[in-house]
C-alpha atoms as a PDB file:
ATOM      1  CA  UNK A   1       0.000   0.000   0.000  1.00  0.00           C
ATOM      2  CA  UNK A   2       1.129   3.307  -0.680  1.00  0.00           C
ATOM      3  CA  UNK A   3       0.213   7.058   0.894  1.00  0.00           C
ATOM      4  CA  UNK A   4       0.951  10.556  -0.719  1.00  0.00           C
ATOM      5  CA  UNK A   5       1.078  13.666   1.001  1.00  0.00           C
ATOM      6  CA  UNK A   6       2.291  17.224  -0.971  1.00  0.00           C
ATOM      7  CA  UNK A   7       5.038  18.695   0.598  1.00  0.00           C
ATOM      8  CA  UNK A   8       3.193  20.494   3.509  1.00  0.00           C
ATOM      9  CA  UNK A   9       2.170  16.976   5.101  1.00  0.00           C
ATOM     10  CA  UNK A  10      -0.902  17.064   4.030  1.00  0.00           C
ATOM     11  CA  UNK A  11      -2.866  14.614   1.596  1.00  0.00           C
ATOM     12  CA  UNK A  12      -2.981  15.281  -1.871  1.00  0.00           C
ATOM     13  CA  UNK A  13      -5.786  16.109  -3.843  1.00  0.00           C
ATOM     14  CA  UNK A  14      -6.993  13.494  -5.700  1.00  0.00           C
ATOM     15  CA  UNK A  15      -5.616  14.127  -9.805  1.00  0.00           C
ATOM     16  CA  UNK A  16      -6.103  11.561 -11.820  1.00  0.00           C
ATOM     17  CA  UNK A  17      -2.500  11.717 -13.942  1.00  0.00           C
ATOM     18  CA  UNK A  18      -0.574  12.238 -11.208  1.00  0.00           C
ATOM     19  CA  UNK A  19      -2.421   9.087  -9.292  1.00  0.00           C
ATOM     20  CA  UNK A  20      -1.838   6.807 -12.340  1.00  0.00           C
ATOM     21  CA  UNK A  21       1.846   7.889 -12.905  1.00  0.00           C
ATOM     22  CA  UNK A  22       2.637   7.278  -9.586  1.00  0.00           C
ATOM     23  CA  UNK A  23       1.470   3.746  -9.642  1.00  0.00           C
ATOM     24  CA  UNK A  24       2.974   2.879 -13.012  1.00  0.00           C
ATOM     25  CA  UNK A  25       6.200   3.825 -11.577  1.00  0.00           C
ATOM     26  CA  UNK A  26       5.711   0.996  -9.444  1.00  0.00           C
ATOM     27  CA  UNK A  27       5.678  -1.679 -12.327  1.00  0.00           C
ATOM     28  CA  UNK A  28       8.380  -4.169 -12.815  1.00  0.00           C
ATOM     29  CA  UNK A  29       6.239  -5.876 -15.553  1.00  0.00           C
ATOM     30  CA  UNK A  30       6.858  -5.326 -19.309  1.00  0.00           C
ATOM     31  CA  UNK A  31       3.503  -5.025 -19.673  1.00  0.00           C
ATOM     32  CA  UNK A  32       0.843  -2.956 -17.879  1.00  0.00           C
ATOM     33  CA  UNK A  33      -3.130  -3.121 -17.899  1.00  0.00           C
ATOM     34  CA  UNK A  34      -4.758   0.264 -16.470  1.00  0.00           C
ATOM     35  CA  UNK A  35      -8.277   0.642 -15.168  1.00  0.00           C
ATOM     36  CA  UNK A  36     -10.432   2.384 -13.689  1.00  0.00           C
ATOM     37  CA  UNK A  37     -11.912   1.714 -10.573  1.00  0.00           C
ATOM     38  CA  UNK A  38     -15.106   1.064 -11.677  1.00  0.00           C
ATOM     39  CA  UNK A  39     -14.157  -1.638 -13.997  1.00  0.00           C
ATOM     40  CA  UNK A  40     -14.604  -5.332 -13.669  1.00  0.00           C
ATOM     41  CA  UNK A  41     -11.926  -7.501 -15.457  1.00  0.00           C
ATOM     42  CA  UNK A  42     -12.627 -11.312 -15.602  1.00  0.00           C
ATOM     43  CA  UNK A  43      -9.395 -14.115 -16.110  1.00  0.00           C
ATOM     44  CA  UNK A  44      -8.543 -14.101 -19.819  1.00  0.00           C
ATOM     45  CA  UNK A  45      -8.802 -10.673 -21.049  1.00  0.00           C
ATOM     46  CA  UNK A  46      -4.901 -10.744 -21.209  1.00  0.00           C
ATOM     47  CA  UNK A  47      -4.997 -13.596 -23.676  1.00  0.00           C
ATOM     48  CA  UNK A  48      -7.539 -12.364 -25.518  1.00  0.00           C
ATOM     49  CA  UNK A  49      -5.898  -8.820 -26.209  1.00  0.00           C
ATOM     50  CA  UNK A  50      -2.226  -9.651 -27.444  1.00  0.00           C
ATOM     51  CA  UNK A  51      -0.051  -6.707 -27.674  1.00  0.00           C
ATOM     52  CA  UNK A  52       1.228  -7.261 -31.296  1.00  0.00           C
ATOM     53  CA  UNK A  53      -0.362  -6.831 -34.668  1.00  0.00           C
ATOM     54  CA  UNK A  54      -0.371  -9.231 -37.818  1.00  0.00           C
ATOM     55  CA  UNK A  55       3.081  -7.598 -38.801  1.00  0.00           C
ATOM     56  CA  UNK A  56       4.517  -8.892 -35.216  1.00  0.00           C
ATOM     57  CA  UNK A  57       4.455  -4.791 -34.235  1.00  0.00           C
ATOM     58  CA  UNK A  58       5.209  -4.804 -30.247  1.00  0.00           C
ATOM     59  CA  UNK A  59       4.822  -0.978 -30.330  1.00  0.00           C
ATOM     60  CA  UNK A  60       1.160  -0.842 -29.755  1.00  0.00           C
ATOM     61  CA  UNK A  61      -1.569  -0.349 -27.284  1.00  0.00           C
ATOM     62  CA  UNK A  62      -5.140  -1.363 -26.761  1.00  0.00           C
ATOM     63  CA  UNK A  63      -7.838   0.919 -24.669  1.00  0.00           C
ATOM     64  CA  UNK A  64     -11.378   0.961 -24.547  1.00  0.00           C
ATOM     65  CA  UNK A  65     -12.329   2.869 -27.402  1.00  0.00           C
ATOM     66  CA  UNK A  66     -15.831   4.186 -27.039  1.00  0.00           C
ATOM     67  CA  UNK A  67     -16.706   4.243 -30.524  1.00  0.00           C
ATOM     68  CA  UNK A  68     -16.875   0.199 -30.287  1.00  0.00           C
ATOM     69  CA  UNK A  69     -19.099   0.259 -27.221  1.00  0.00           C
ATOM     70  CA  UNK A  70     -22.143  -2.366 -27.738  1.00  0.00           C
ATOM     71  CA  UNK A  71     -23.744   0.061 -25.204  1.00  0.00           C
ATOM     72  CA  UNK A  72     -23.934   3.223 -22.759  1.00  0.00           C
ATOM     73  CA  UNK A  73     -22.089   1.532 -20.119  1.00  0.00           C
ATOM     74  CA  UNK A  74     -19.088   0.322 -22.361  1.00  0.00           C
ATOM     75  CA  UNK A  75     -18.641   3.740 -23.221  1.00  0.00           C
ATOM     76  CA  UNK A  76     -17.371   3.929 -19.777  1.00  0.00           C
ATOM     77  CA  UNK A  77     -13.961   1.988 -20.103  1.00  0.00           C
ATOM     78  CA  UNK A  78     -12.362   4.520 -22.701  1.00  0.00           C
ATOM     79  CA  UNK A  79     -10.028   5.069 -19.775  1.00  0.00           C
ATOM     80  CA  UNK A  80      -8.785   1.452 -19.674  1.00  0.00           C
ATOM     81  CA  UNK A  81      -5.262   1.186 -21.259  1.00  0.00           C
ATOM     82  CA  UNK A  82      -2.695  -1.688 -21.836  1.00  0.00           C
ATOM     83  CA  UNK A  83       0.548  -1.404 -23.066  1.00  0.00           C
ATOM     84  CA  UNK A  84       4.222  -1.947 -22.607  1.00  0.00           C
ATOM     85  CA  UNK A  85       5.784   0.338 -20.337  1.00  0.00           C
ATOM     86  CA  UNK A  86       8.699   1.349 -22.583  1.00  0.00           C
ATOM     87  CA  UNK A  87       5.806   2.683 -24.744  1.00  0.00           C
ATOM     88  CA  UNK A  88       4.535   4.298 -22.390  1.00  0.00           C
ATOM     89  CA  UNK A  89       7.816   5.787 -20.990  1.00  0.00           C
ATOM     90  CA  UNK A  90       8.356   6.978 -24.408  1.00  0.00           C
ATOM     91  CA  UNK A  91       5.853   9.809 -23.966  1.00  0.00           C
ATOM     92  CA  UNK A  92       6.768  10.492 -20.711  1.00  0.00           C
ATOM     93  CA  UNK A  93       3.089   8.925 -19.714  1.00  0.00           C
ATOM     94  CA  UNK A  94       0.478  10.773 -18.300  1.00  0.00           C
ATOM     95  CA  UNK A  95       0.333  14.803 -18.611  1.00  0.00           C
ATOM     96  CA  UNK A  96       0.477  15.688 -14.883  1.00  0.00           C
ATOM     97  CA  UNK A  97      -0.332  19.116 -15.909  1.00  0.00           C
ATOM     98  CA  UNK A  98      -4.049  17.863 -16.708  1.00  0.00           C
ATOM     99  CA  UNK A  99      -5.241  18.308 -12.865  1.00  0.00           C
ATOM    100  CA  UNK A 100      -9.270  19.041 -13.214  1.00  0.00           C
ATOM    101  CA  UNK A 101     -12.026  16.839 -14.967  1.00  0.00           C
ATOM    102  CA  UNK A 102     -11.329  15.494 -18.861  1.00  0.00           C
ATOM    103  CA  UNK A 103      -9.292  14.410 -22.020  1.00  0.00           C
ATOM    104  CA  UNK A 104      -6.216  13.002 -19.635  1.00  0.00           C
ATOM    105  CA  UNK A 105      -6.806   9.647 -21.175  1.00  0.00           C
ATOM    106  CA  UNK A 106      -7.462  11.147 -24.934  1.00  0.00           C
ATOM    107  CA  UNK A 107      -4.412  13.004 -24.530  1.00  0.00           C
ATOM    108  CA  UNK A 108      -1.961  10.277 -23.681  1.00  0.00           C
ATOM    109  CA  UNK A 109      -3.929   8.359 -26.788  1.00  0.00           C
ATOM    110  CA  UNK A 110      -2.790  11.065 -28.905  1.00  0.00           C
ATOM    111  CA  UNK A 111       0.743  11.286 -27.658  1.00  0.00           C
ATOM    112  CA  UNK A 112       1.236   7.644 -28.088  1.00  0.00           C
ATOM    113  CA  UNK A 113      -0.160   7.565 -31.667  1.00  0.00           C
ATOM    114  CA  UNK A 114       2.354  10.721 -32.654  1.00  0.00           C
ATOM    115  CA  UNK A 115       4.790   8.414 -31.143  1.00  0.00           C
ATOM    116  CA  UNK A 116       4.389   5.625 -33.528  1.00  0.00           C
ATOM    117  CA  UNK A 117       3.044   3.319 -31.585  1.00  0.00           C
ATOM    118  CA  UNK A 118      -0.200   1.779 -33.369  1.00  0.00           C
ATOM    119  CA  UNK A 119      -3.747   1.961 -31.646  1.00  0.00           C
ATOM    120  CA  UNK A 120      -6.138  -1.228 -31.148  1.00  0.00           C
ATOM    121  CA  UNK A 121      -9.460  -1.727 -29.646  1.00  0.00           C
ATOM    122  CA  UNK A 122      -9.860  -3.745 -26.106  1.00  0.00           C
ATOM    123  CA  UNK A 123     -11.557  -6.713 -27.362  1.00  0.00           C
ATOM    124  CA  UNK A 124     -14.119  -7.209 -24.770  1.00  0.00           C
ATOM    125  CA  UNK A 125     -15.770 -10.310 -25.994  1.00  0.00           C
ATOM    126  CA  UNK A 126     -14.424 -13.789 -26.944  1.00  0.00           C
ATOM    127  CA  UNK A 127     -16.060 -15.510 -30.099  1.00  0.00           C
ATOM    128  CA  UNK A 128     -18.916 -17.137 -27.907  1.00  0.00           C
ATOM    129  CA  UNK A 129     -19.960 -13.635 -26.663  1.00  0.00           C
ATOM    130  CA  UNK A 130     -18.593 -13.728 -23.489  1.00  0.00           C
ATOM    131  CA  UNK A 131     -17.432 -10.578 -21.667  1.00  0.00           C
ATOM    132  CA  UNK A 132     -14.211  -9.849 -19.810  1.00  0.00           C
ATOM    133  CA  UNK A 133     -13.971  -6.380 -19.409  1.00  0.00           C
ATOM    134  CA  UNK A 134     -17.004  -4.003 -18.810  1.00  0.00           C
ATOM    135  CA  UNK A 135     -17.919  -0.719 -16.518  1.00  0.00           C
ATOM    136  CA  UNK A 136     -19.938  -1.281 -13.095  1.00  0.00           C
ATOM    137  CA  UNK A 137     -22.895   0.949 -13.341  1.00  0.00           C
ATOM    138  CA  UNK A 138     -22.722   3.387 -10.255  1.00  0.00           C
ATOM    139  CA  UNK A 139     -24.980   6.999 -10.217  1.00  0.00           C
ATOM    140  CA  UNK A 140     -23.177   9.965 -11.741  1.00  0.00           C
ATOM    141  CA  UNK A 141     -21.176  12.491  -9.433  1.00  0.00           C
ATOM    142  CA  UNK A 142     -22.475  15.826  -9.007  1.00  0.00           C
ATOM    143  CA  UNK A 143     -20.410  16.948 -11.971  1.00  0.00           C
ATOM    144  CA  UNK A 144     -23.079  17.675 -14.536  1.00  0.00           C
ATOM    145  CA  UNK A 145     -23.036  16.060 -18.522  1.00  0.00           C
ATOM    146  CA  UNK A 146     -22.808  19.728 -19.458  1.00  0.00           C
ATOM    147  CA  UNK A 147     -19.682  20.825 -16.725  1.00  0.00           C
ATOM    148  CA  UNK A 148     -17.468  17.394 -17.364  1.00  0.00           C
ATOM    149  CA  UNK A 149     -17.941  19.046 -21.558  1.00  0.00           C
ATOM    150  CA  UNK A 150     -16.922  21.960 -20.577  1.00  0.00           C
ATOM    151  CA  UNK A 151     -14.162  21.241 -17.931  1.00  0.00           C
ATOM    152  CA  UNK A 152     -12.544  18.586 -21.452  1.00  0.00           C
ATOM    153  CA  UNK A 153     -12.871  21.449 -23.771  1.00  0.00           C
ATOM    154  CA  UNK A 154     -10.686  23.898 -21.233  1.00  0.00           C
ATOM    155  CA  UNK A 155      -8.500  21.028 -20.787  1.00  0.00           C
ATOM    156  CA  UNK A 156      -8.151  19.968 -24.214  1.00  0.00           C
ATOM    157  CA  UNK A 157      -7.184  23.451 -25.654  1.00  0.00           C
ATOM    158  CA  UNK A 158      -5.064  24.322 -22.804  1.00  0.00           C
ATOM    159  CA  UNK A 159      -2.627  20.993 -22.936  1.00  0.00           C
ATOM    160  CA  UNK A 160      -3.096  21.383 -26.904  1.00  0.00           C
ATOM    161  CA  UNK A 161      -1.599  25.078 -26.973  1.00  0.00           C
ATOM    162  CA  UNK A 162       1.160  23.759 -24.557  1.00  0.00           C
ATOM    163  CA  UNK A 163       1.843  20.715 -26.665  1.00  0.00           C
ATOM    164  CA  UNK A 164       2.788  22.954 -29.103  1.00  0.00           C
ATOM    165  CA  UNK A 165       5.961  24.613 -27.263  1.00  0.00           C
ATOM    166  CA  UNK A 166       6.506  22.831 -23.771  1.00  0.00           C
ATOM    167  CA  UNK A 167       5.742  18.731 -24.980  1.00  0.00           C
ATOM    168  CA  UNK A 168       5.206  16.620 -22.128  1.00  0.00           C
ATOM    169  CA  UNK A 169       7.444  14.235 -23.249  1.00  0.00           C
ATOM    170  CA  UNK A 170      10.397  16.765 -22.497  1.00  0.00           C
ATOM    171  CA  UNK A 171       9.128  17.904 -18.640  1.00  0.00           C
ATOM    172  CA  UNK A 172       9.668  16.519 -15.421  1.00  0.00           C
ATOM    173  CA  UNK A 173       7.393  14.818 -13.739  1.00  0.00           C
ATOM    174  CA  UNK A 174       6.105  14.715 -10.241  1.00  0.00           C
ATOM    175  CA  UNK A 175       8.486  13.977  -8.050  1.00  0.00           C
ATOM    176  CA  UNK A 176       8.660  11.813  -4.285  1.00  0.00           C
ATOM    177  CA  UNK A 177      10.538  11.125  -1.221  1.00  0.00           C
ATOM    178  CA  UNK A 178       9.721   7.994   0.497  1.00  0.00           C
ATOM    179  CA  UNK A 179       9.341   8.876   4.651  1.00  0.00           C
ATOM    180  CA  UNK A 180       9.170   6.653   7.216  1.00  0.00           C
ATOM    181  CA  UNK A 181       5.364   6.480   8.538  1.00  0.00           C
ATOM    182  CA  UNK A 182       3.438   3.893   8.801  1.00  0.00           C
ATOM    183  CA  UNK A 183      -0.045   3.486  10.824  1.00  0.00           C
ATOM    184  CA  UNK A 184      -0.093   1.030  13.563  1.00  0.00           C
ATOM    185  CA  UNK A 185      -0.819  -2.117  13.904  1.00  0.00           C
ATOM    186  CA  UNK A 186       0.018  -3.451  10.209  1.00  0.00           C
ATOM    187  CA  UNK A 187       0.109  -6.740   9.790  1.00  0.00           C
ATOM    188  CA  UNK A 188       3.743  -7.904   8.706  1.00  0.00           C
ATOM    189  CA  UNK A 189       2.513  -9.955   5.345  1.00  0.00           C
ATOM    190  CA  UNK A 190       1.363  -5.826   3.951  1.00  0.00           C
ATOM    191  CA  UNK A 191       3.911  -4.110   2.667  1.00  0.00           C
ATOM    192  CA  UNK A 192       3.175   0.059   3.789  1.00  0.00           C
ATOM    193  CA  UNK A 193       4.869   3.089   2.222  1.00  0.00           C
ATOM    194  CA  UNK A 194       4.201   6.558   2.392  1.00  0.00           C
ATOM    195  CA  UNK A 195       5.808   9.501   0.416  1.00  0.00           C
ATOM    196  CA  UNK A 196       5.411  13.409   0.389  1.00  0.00           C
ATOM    197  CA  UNK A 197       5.858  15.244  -3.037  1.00  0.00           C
ATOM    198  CA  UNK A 198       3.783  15.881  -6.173  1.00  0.00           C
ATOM    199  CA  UNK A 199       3.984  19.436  -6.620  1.00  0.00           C
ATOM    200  CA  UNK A 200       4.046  20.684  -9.908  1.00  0.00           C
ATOM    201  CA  UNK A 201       1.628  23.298 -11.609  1.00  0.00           C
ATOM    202  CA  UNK A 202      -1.225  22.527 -13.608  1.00  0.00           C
ATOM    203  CA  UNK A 203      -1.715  23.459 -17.236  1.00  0.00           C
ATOM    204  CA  UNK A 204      -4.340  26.213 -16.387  1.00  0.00           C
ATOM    205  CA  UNK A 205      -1.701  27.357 -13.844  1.00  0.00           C
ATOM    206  CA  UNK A 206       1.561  27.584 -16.459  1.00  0.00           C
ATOM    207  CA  UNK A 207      -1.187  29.453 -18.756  1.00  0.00           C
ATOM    208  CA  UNK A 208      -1.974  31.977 -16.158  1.00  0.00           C
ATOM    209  CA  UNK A 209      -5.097  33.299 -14.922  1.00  0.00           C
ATOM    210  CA  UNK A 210      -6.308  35.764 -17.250  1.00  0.00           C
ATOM    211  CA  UNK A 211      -5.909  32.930 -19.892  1.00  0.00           C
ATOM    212  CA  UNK A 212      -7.410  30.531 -17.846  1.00  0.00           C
ATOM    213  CA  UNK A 213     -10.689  32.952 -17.364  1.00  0.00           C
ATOM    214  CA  UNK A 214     -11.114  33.258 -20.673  1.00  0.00           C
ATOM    215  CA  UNK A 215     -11.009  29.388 -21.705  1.00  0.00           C
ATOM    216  CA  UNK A 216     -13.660  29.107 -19.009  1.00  0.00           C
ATOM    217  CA  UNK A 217     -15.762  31.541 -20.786  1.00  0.00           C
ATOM    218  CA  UNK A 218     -14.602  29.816 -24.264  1.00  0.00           C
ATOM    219  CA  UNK A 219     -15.911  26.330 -23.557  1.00  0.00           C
ATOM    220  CA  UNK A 220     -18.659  27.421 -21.433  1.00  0.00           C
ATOM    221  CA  UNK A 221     -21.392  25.972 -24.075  1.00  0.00           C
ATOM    222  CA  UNK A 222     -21.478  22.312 -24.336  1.00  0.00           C
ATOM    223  CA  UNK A 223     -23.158  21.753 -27.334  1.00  0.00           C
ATOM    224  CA  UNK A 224     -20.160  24.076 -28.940  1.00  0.00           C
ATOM    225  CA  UNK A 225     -17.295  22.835 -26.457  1.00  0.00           C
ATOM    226  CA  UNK A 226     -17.097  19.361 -27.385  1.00  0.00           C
ATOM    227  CA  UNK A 227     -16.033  20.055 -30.629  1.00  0.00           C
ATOM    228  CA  UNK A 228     -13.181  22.956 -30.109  1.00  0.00           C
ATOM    229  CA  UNK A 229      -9.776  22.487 -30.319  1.00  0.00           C
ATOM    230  CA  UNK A 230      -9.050  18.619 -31.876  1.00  0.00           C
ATOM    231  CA  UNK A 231      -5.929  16.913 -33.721  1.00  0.00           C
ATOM    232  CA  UNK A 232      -3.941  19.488 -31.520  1.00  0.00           C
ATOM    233  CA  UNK A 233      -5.495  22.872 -32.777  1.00  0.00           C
ATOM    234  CA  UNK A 234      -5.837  25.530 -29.859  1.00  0.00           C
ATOM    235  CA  UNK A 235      -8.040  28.660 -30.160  1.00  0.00           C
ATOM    236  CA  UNK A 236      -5.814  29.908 -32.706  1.00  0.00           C
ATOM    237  CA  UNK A 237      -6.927  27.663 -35.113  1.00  0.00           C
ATOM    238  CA  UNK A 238      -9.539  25.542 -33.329  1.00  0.00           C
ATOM    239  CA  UNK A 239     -13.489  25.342 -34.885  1.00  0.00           C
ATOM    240  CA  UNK A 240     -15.514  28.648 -34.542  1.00  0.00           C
ATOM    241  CA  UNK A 241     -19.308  28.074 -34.382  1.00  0.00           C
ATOM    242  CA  UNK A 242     -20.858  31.127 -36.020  1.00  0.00           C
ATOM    243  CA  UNK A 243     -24.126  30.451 -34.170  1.00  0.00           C
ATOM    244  CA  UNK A 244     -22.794  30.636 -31.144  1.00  0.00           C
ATOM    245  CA  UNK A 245     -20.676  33.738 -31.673  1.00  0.00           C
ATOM    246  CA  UNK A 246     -23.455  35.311 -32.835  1.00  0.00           C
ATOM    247  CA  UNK A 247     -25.742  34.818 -30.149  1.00  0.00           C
ATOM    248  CA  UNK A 248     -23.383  34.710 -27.182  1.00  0.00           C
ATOM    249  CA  UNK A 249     -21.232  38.212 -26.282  1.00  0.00           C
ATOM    250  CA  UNK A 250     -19.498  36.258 -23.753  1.00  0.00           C
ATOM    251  CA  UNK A 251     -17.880  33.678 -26.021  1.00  0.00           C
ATOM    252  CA  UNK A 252     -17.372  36.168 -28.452  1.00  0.00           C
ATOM    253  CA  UNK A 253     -15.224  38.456 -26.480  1.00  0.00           C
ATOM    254  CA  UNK A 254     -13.309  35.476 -24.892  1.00  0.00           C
ATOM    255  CA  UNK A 255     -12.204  34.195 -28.531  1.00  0.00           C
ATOM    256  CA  UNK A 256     -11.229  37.444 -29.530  1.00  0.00           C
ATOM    257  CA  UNK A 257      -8.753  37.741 -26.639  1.00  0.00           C
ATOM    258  CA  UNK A 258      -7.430  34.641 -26.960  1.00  0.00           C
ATOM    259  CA  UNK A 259      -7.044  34.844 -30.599  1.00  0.00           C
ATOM    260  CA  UNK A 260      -5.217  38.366 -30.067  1.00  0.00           C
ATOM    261  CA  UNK A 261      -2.777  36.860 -27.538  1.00  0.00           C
END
């Protein structure tokens, strides 16, 4: 088991990059299988997902793509990754910078694809229809549909813009000091660490506030938002709906100033 406090002793905030980062620099496998929390994974999904294509290509990786969900709840495991970790290490894994709600797992998709690695669907059935991978139904958060849109649309042209000058591939990551603390009574056959660490600013944060503001006010329409700033375009050059310029000051005002900046 492992326990992370920041530098000031006290325990981090839960980011999901950071989180997964940590724990793959645990592995000593050459392989790694990521999921969520919320997933259930039966015996044999291993077998059924090799990690090389018909060419014998070991630089690959399989996720849950959601455009090959049977249903609403497969959607779910988009998040689910497997890969080798030197492919992973490659990109320097998951952008810790990404430290609110969205496109952390879309991002490290796109990374590894501009990598060279080649994508593949989980397969989450055998031939006889049975499944080994699916999402446990639970009720949404509090988050609504229309805030986790617009929270992935500030992310996704924020990272995108820094992509551009600052790739994650080239920054440090988090970093950790093991200290000795360990709650009492732990049985000798678990193995207990605990670390301080993980400081390191988000992307919003390296953008500054003013441009953080006006993303807020950029992506603040969902039916507009989930469409801005894909294959690595920022507001410079990401998709302008001229219906919603038109009819919302707000958004108008905020492209303008980003555009001018």
């Amino acid at each position: 088991f492992y326990k992370v406090y920041g530098n000031d002793g006290e325990p981090l905030k839960w980011q999901l990059a950071k989180a997964v980062n940590f724990g793959l620099s645990k592995v000593t496998t050459e392989v790694v299988l990521k999921v969520d929390c919320d997933t259930y994974v039966e015996r044999g999904l291993l077998e059924l997902n090799p990690l090389q294509n018909h060419a014998n290509d070991r630089k690959i990786f399989r996720y849950g793509d959601y455009r090959s969900a049977k249903d609403e709840n497969e959607i779910h495991i988009n998040g689910c990754i497997m890969a080798r970790m030197d492919t992973l290490r490659q990109v320097n894994m998951y952008d810790e910078r990404l430290q609110q709600y969205g496109w952390d797992d879309s991002n490290l998709y796109d990374r590894l694809r501009d990598s060279g690695a080649q994508d593949l669907n989980i397969t989450r059935r055998n031939a006889a229809g049975h499944t080994y991978i699916t999402h446990v139904w639970h009720p949404h958060s509090e988050m609504s549909q229309d805030a986790r849109v617009g929270a992935s649309c500030v992310n996704r042209c924020a990272v995108n813009r820094l992509e551009r000058y600052n790739p994650w591939k080239n920054q440090q990551r988090a970093e950790y000091h093991e200290i000795a603390e360990a709650p009492p009574n732990i049985p000798g056959s678990i193995s207990f660490h605990s670390y301080r660490g993980g400081n390191l600013p988000s992307v919003l944060e390296t953008l500054g506030k003013e441009t953080s503001d006006l993303l807020e006010t950029y992506c603040k329409n969902s039916q507009f938002a989930a469409a801005k700033c894909y294959a690595w375009s920022d507001w410079s050059d990401g998709w302008d709906f001229k219906e919603e310029l038109d009819t919302d000051k707000d958004v108008r005002w905020a492209t303008e100033k980003l555009k001018a900046m």
